[in-house]
Protein backbone atom coordinates (compact mmCIF):
# COMPACT_ATOMS: atom_id res chain seq x y z
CA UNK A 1 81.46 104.23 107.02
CA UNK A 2 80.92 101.72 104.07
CA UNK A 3 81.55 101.78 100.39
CA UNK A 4 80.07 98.56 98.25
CA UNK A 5 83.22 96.87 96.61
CA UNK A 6 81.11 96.10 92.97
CA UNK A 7 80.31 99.03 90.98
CA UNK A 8 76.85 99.26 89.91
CA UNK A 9 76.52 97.91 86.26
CA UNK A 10 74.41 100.69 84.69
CA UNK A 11 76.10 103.86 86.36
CA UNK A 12 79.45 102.21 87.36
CA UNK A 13 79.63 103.79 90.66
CA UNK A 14 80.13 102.18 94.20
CA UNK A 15 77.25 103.03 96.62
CA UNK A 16 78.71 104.94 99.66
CA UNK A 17 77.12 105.07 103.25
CA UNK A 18 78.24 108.32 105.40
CA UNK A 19 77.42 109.61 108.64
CA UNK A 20 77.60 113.61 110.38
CA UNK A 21 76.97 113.78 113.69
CA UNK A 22 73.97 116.55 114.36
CA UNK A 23 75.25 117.60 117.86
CA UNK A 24 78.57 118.75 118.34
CA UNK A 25 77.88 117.86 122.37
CA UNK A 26 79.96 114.49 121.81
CA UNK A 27 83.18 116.56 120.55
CA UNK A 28 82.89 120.22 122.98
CA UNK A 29 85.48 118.84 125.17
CA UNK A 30 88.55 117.97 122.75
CA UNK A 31 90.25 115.76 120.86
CA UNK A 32 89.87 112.73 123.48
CA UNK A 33 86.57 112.90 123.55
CA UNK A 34 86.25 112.57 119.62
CA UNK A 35 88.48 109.40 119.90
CA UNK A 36 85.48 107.61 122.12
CA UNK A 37 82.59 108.51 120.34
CA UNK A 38 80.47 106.44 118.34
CA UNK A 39 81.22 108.05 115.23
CA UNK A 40 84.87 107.35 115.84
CA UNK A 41 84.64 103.39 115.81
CA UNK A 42 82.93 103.53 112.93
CA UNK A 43 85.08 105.34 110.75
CA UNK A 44 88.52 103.26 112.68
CA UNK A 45 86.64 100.08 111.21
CA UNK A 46 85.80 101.39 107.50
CA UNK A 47 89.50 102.40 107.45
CA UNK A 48 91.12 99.23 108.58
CA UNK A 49 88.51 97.45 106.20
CA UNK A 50 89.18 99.60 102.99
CA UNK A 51 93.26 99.28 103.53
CA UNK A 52 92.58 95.63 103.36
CA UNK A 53 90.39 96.08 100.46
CA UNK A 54 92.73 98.47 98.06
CA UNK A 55 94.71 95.37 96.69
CA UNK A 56 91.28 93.71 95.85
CA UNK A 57 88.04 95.07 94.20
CA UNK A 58 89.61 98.78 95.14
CA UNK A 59 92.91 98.32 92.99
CA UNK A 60 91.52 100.64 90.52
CA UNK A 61 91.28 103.33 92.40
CA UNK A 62 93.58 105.99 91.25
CA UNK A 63 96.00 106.65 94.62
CA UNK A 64 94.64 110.28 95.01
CA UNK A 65 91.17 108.71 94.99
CA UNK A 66 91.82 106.62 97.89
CA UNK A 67 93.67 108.97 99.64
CA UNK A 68 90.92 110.83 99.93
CA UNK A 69 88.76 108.06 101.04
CA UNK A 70 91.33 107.61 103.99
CA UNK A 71 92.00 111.59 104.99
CA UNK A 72 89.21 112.76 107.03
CA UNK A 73 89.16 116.39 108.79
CA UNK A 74 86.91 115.62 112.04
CA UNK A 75 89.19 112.86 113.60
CA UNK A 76 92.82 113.49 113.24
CA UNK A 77 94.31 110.53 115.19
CA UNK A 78 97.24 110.42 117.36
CA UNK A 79 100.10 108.67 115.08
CA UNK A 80 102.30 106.26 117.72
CA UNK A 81 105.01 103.69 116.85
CA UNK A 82 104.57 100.31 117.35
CA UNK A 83 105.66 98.29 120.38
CA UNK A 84 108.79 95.70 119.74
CA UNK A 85 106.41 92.82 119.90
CA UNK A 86 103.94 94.23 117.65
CA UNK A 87 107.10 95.20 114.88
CA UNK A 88 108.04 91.49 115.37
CA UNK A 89 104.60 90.39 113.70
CA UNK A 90 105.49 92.01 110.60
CA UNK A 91 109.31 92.32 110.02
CA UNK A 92 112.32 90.02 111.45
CA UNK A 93 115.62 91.64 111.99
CA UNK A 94 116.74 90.43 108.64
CA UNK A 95 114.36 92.36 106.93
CA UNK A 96 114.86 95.62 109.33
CA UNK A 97 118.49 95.46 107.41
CA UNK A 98 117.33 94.79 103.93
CA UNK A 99 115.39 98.34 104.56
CA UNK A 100 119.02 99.40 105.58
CA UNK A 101 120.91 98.50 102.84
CA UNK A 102 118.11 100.01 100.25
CA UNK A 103 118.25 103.05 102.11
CA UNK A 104 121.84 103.32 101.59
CA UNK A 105 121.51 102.26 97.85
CA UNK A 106 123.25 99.01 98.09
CA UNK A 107 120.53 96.81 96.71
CA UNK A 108 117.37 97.10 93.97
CA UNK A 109 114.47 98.04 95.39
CA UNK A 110 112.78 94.70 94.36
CA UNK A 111 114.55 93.64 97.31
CA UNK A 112 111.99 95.03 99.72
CA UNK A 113 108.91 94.67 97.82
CA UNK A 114 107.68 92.34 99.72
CA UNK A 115 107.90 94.57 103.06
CA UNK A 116 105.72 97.32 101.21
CA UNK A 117 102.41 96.05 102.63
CA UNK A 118 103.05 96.05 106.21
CA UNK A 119 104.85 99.08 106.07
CA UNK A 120 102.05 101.03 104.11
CA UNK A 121 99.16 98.97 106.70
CA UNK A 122 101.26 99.97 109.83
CA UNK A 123 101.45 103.81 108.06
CA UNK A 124 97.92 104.47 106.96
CA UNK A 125 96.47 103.20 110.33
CA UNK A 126 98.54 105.53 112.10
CA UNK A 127 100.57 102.98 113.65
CA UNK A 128 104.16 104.41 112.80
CA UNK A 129 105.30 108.22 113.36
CA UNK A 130 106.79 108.94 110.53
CA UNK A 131 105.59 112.40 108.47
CA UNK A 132 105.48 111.45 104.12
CA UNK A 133 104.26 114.56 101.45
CA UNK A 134 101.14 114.06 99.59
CA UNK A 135 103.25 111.91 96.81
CA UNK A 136 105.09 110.43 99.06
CA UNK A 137 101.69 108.74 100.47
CA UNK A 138 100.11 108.28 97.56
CA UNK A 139 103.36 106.42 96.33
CA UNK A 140 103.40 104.10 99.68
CA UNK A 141 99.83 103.73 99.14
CA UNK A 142 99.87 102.49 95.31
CA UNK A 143 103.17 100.70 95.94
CA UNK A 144 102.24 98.84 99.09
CA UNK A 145 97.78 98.54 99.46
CA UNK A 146 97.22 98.57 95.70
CA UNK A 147 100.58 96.52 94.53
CA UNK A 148 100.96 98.62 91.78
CA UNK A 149 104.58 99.05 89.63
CA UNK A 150 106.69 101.95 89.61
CA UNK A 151 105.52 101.75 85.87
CA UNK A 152 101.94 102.19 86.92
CA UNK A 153 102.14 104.93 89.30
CA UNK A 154 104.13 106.74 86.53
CA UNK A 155 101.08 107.51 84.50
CA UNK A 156 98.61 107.69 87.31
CA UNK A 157 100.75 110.26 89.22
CA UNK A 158 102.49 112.04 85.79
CA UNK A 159 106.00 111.49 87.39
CA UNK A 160 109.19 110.12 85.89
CA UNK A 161 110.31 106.80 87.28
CA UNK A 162 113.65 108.08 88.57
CA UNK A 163 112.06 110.65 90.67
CA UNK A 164 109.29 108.31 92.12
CA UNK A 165 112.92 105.90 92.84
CA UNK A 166 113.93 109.13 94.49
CA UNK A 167 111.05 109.91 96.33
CA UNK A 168 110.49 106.20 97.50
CA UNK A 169 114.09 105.87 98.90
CA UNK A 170 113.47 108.72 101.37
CA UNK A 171 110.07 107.02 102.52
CA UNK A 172 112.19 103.75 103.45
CA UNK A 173 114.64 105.48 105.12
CA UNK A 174 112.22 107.11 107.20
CA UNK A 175 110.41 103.99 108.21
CA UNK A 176 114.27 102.55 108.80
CA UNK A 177 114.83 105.56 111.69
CA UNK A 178 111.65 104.78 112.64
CA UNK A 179 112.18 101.38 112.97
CA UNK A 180 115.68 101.60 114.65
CA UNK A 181 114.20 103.79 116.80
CA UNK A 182 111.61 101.61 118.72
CA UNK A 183 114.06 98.81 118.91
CA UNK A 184 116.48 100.86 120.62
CA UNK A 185 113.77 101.98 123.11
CA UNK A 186 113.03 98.17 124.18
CA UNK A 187 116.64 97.76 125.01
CA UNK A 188 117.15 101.13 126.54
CA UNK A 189 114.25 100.18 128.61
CA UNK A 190 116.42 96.80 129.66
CA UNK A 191 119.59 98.85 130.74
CA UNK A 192 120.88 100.23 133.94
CA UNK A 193 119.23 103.84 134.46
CA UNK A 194 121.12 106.37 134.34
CA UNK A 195 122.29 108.38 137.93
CA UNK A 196 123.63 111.72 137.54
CA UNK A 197 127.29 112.97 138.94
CA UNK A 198 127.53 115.76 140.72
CA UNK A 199 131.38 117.03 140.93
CA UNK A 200 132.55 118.33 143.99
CA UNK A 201 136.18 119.68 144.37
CA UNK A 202 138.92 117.80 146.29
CA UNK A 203 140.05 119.03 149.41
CA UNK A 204 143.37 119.83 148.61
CA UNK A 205 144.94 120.89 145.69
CA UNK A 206 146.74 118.90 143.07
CA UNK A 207 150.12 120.28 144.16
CA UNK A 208 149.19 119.89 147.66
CA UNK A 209 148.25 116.14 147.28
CA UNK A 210 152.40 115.94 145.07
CA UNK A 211 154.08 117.72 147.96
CA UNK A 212 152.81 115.24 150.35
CA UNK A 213 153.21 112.27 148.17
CA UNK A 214 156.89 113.47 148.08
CA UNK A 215 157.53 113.94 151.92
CA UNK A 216 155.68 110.45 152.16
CA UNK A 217 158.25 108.81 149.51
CA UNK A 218 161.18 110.65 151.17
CA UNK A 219 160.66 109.42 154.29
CA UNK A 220 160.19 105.98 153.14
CA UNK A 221 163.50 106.09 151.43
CA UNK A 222 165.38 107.55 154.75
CA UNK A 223 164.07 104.75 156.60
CA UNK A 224 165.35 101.78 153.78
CA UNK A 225 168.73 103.79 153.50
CA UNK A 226 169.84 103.72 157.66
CA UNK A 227 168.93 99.77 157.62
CA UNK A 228 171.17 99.31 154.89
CA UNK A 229 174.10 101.20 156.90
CA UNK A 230 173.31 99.14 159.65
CA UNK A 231 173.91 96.22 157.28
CA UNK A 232 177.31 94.60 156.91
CA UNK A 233 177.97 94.28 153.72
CA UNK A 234 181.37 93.19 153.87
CA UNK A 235 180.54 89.83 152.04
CA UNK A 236 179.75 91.27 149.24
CA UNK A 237 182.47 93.10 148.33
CA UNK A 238 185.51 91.68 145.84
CA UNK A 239 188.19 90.00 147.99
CA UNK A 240 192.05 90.74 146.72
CA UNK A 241 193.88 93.87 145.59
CA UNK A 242 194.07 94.68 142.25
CA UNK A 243 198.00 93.21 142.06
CA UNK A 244 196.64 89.58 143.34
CA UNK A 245 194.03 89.90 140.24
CA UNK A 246 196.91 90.76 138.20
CA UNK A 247 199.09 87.78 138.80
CA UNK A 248 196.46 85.51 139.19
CA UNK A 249 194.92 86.50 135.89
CA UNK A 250 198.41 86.27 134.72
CA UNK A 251 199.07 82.59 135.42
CA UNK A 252 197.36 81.04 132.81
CA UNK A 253 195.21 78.74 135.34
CA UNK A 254 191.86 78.00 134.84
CA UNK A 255 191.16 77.92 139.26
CA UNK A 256 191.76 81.09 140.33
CA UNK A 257 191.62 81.49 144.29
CA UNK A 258 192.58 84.43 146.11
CA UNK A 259 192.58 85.07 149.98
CA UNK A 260 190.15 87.60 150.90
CA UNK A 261 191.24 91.04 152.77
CA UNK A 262 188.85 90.15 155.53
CA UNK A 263 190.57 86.20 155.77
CA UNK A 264 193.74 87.58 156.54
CA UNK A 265 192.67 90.34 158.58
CA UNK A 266 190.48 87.98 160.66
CA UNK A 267 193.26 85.44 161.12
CA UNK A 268 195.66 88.59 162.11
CA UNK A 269 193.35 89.43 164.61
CA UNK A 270 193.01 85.77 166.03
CA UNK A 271 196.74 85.57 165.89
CA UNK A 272 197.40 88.84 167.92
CA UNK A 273 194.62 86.96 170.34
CA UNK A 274 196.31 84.07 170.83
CA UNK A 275 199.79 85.86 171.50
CA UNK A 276 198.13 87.92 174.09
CA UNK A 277 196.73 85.38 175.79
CA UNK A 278 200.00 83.27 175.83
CA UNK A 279 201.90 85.79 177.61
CA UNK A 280 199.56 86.41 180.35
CA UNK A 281 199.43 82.25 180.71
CA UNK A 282 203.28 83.20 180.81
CA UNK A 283 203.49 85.91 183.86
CA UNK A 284 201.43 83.42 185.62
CA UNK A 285 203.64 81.00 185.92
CA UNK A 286 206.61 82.93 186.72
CA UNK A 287 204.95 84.02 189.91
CA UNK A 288 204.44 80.45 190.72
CA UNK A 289 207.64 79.33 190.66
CA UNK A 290 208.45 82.11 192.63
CA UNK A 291 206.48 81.61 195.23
């Protein structure tokens, strides 16, 4: 629960302060009740103290060193992400996609360097769900508490820089999914729930439903045709036989005018009429002067 930051100046070690709990009483009944004991606080404190204190007096601690430091058996805490609010704090949108394009190996990873401390602060207090190796953490951790180089960790660790590149790309794009992830929660949360459908079949069947569409246009059309036979439709129809076209079409003029069928036959009809009234006007007075 403490470790002094100097070394001492004869033996060059850091005095150390640990505790073991005598009873197991506080821990019988599970995991939650290991969370709220006494013994729990303290160790949560010493570990958010000593992440804070790796890029300081602890910076020459070897990575395996302090990884053992931070990796306790007793307490194995409950990893959760952190809440859209609490992400905000520490990265803007802009640098959620400069995470995305290193991930996809469109930039140098110099790019994000500056992003390696919260990420490795959120990881190592168990404030982002993402699973890394053994070299994977100890990477994060030299990379991002200690602000070590690549070059650094290459000696310390015995690894070739291109595979610590490699190894390092697939921690960033797990914190990028991980990332993505609680951002699409928050506006999941914002959006219409979701109701399920439940398909139930039609009444009738698809031909069915045609057949009477059919009958229902057929009839329509019955109806539309017997108005337009009730319809005189005489005045639309061309007036003239084909010889009147002929000689009119023939004479050069730019007026053409020709009597219609239905003229003639009209006048015809008022002629025949006339006459018949005119002779009955006729008999009349012929049995007048008779009388």
């Amino acid at each position: 629960v403490y470790l002094r930051q100097t070394p001492n100046d004869l033996t060059g070690e850091h005095s150390c302060i640990m505790l073991h709990l005598l009873s197991d009483e506080d821990t019988e009944d599970g995991q939650d009740k290991k969370e709220d004991s006494w013994l729990y606080a303290f160790w949560k404190d010493f570990r958010r103290r000593f992440v804070s204190l790796l890029a300081y007096q602890f910076k020459n601690f070897t990575p395996s060193m302090s990884l053992s430091i931070l990796e306790q058996k007793q307490f194995k805490s409950r990893k959760t992400n952190p809440t859209v609010q609490e992400m905000e704090t520490y990265f803007t949108r802009y640098d959620v996609k400069r995470l995305e394009l290193y991930a996809q190996n469109m930039v140098d990873y110099h790019l994000i360097v500056d992003l390696l401390p919260s990420i490795s602060r959120l990881f190592f207090l168990n404030q982002m769900d993402i699973q890394l190796s053994i070299v994977q953490s100890a990477m994060l951790l030299g990379l991002g508490l200690q602000h070590k180089t690549v070059e650094d960790l290459e000696k310390e660790l015995d690894l070739p820089s291109s595979q610590l590149l490699g190894l390092f790309n697939r921690i960033i794009r797990k914190v990028v999914n991980c990332l993505n992830a609680v951002m699409e929660a928050d506006v999941e949360k914002d959006m219409i729930e979701r109701k399920e459908i439940t398909l139930q079949p039609t009444e009738q069947s698809m031909e069915d439903e045609l057949n009477a569409a059919a009958k229902e246009v057929e009839a329509t059309q019955k109806k539309e045709l017997a108005i337009l036979k009730d319809l005189d439709l005489t005045q639309y129809e061309v007036k003239g036989s084909e010889h009147e076209w002929k000689q009119a079409l023939s004479s050069g003029s730019k007026m053409i005018s020709i009597k219609g069928a239905t003229l003639e036959k009209k006048r015809k009809t008022e002629d025949a009429i006339a006459m018949l009234e005119g002779s009955g006007k006729k008999k009349k007075m012929k049995k007048k002067h008779k009388s």
